[in-house]
N, C-alpha and C. Protein backbone atom coordinates (compact mmCIF):
# COMPACT_ATOMS: atom_id res chain seq x y z
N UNK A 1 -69.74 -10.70 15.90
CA UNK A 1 -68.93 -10.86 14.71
C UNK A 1 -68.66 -12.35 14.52
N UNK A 2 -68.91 -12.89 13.60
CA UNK A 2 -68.87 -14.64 13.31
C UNK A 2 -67.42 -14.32 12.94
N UNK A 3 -66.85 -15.80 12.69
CA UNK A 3 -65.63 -16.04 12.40
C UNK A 3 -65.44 -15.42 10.55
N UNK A 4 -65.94 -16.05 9.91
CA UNK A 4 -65.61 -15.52 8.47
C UNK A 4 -65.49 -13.71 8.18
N UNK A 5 -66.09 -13.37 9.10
CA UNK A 5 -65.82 -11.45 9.22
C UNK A 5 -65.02 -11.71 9.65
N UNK A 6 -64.25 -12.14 10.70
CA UNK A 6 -63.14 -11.91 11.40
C UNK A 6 -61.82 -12.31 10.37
N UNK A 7 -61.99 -13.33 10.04
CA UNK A 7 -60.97 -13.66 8.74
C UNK A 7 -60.78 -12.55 7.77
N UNK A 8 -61.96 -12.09 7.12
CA UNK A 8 -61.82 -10.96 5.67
C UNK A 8 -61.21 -9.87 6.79
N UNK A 9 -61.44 -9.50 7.94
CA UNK A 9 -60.92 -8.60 9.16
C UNK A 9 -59.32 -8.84 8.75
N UNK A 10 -58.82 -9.36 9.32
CA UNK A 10 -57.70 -9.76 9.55
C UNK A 10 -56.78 -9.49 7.91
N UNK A 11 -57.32 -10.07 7.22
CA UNK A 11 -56.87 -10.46 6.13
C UNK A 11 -56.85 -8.87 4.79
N UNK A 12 -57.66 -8.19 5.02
CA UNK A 12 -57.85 -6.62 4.95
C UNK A 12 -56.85 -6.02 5.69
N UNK A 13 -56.87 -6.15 7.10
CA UNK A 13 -55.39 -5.13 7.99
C UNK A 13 -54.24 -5.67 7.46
N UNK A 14 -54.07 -7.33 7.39
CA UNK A 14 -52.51 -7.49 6.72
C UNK A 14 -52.30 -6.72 5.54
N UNK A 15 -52.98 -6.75 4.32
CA UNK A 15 -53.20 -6.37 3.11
C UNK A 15 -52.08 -5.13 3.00
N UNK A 16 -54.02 -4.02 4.27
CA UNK A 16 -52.99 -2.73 4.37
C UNK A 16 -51.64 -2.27 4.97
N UNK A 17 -51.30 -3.17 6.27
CA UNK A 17 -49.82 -3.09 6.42
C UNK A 17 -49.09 -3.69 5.55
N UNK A 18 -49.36 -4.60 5.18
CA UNK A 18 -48.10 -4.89 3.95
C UNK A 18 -48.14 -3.55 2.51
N UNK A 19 -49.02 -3.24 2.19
CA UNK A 19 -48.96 -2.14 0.97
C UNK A 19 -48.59 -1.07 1.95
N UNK A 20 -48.66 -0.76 3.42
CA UNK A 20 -47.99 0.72 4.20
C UNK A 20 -46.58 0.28 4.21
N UNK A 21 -45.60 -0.84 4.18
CA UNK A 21 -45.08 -1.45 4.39
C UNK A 21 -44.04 -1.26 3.25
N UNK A 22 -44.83 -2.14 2.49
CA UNK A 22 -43.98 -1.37 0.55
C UNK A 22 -43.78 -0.37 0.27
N UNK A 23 -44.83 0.69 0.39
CA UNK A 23 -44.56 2.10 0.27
C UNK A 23 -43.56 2.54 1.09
N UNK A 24 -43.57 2.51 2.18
CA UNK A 24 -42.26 2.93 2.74
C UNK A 24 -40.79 2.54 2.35
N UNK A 25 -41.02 1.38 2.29
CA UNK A 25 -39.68 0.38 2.04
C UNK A 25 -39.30 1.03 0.12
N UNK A 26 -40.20 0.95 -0.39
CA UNK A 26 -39.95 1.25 -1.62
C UNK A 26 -39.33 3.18 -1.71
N UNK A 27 -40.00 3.84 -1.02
CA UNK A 27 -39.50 5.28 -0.98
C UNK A 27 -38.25 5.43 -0.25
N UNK A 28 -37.51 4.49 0.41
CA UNK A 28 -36.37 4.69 1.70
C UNK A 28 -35.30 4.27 0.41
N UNK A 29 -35.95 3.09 -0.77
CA UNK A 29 -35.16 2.45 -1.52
C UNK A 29 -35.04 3.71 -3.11
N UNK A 30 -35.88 4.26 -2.99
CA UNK A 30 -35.84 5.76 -4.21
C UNK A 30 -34.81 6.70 -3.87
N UNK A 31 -34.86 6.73 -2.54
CA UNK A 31 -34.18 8.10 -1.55
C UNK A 31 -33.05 7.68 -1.26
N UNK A 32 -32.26 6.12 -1.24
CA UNK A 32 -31.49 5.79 -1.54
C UNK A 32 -30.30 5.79 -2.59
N UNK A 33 -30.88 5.03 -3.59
CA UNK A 33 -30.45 5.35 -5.00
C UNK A 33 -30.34 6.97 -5.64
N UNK A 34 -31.15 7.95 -5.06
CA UNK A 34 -30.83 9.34 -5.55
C UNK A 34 -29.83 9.70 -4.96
N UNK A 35 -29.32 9.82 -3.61
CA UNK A 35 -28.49 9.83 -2.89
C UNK A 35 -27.26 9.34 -3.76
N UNK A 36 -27.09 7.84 -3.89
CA UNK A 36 -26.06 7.10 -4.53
C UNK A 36 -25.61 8.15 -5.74
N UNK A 37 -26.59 8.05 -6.71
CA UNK A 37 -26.47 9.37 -7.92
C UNK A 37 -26.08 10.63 -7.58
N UNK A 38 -26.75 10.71 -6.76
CA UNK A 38 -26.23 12.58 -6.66
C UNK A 38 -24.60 12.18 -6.03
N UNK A 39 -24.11 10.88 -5.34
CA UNK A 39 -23.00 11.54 -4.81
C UNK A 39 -21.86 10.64 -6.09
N UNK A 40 -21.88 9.88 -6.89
CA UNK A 40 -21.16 9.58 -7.67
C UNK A 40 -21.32 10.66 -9.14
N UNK A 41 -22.59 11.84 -9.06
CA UNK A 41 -22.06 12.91 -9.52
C UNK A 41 -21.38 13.70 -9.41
N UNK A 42 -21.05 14.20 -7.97
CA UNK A 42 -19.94 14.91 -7.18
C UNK A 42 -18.64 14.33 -7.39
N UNK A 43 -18.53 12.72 -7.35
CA UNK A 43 -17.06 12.44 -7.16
C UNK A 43 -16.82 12.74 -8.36
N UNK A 44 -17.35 12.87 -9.94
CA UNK A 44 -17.20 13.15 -11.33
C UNK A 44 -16.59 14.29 -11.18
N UNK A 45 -17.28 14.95 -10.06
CA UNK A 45 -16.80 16.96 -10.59
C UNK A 45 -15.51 17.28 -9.99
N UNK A 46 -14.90 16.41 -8.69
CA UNK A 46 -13.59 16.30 -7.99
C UNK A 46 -12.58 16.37 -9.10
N UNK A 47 -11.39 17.02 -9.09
CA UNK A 47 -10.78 17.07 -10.04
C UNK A 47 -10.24 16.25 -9.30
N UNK A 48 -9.22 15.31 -10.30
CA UNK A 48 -8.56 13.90 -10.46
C UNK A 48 -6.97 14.22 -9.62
N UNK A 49 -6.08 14.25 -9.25
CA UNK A 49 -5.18 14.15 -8.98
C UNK A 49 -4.12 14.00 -10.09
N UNK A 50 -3.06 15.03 -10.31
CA UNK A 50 -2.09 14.81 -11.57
C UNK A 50 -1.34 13.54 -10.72
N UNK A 51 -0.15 13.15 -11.32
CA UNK A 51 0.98 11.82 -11.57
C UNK A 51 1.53 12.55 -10.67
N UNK A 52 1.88 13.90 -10.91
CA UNK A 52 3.14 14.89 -10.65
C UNK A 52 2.76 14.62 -8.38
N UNK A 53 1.68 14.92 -8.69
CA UNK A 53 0.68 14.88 -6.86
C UNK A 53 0.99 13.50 -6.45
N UNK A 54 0.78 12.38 -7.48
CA UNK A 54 0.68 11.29 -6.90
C UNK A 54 2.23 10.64 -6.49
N UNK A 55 3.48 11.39 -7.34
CA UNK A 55 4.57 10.99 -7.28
C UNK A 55 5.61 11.68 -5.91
N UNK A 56 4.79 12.52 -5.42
CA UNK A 56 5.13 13.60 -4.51
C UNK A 56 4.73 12.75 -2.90
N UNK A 57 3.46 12.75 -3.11
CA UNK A 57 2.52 11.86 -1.85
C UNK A 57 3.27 10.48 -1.62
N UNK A 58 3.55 9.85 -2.89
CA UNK A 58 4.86 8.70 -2.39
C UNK A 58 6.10 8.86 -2.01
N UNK A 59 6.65 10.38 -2.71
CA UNK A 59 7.72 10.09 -1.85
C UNK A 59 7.47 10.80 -0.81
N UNK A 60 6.86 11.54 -0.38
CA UNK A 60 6.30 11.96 0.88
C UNK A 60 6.27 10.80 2.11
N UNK A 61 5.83 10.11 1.57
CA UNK A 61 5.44 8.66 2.65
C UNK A 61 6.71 8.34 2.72
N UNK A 62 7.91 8.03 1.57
CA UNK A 62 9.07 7.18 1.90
C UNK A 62 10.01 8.17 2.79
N UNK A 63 9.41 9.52 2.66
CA UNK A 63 10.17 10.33 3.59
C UNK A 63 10.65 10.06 5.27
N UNK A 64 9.03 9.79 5.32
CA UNK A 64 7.85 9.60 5.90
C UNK A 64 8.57 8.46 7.18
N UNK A 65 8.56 7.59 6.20
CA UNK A 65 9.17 6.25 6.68
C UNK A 65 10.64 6.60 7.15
N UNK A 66 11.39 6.34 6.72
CA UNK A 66 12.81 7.08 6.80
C UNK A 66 13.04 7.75 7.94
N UNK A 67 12.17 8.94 8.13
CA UNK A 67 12.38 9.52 9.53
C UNK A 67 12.17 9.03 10.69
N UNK A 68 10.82 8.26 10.62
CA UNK A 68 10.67 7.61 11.72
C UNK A 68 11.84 6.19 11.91
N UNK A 69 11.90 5.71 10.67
CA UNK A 69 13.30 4.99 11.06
C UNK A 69 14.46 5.74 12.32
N UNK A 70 14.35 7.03 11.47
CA UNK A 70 15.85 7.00 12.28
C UNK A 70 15.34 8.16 14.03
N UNK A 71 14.28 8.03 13.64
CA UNK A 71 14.06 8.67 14.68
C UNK A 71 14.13 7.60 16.18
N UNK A 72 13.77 5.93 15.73
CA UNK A 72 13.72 5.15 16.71
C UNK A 72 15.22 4.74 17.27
N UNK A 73 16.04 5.17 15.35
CA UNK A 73 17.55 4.76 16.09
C UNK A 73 18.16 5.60 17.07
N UNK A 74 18.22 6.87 16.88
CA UNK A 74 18.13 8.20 18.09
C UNK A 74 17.75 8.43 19.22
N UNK A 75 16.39 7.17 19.06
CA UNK A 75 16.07 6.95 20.71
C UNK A 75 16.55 5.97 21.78
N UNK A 76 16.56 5.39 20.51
CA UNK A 76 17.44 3.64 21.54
C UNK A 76 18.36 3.84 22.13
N UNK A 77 19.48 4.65 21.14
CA UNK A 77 21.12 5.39 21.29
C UNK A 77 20.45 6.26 22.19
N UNK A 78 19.46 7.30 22.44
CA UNK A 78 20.13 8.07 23.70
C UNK A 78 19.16 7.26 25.06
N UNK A 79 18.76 6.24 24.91
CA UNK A 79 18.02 5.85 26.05
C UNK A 79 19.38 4.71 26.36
N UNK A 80 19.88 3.84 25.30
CA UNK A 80 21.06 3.71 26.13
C UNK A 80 22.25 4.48 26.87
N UNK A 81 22.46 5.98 26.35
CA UNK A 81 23.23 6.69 26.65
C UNK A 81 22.97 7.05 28.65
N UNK A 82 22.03 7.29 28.24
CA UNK A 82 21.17 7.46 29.71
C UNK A 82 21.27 6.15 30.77
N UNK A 83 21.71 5.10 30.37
CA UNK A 83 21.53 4.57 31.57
C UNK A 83 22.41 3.52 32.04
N UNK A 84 23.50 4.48 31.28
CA UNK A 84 25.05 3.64 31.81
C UNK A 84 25.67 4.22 33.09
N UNK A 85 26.22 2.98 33.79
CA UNK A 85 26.65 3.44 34.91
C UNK A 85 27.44 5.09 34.92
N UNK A 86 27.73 5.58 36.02
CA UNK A 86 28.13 6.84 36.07
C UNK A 86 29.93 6.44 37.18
């Protein structure tokens, strides 16, 4: 095999790994984007959350908060209670 076969050689296998190369890369990038679509069609069909849900879930949280407030004051007070002289 002289050198100039060996070149069109070479230069033929890159060719075809780079076009096996695209094809793949290009179908991972199709199968991608359908994915993306199909799932920002789903979040469309999620029904939305009323005000009434969203005004509930906040005060839920400030509840939320609040208790654990006083739940730490309840502990301090009986962990000091606990460990006064007798």
């Amino acid at each position: 095999m002289n050198h100039s076969a060996a070149v069109l050689f070479a230069a033929l296998l890159s060719i075809l790994v780079g076009l096996a190369a695209g094809w793949a890369l290009g179908d991972l990038t199709r199968r991608y984007r359908q994915g993306v679509e199909q799932l920002d069609a789903l979040r469309r069909q999620l029904p939305q959350p009323s005000s009434a849900v969203l005004i509930q879930q906040r005060q839920l949280r400030e509840i939320r908060g609040v208790l654990n407030d006083l739940h730490k004051m309840v502990r301090a007070v009986t962990k000091s209670l606990g460990k006064q002289p007798s």
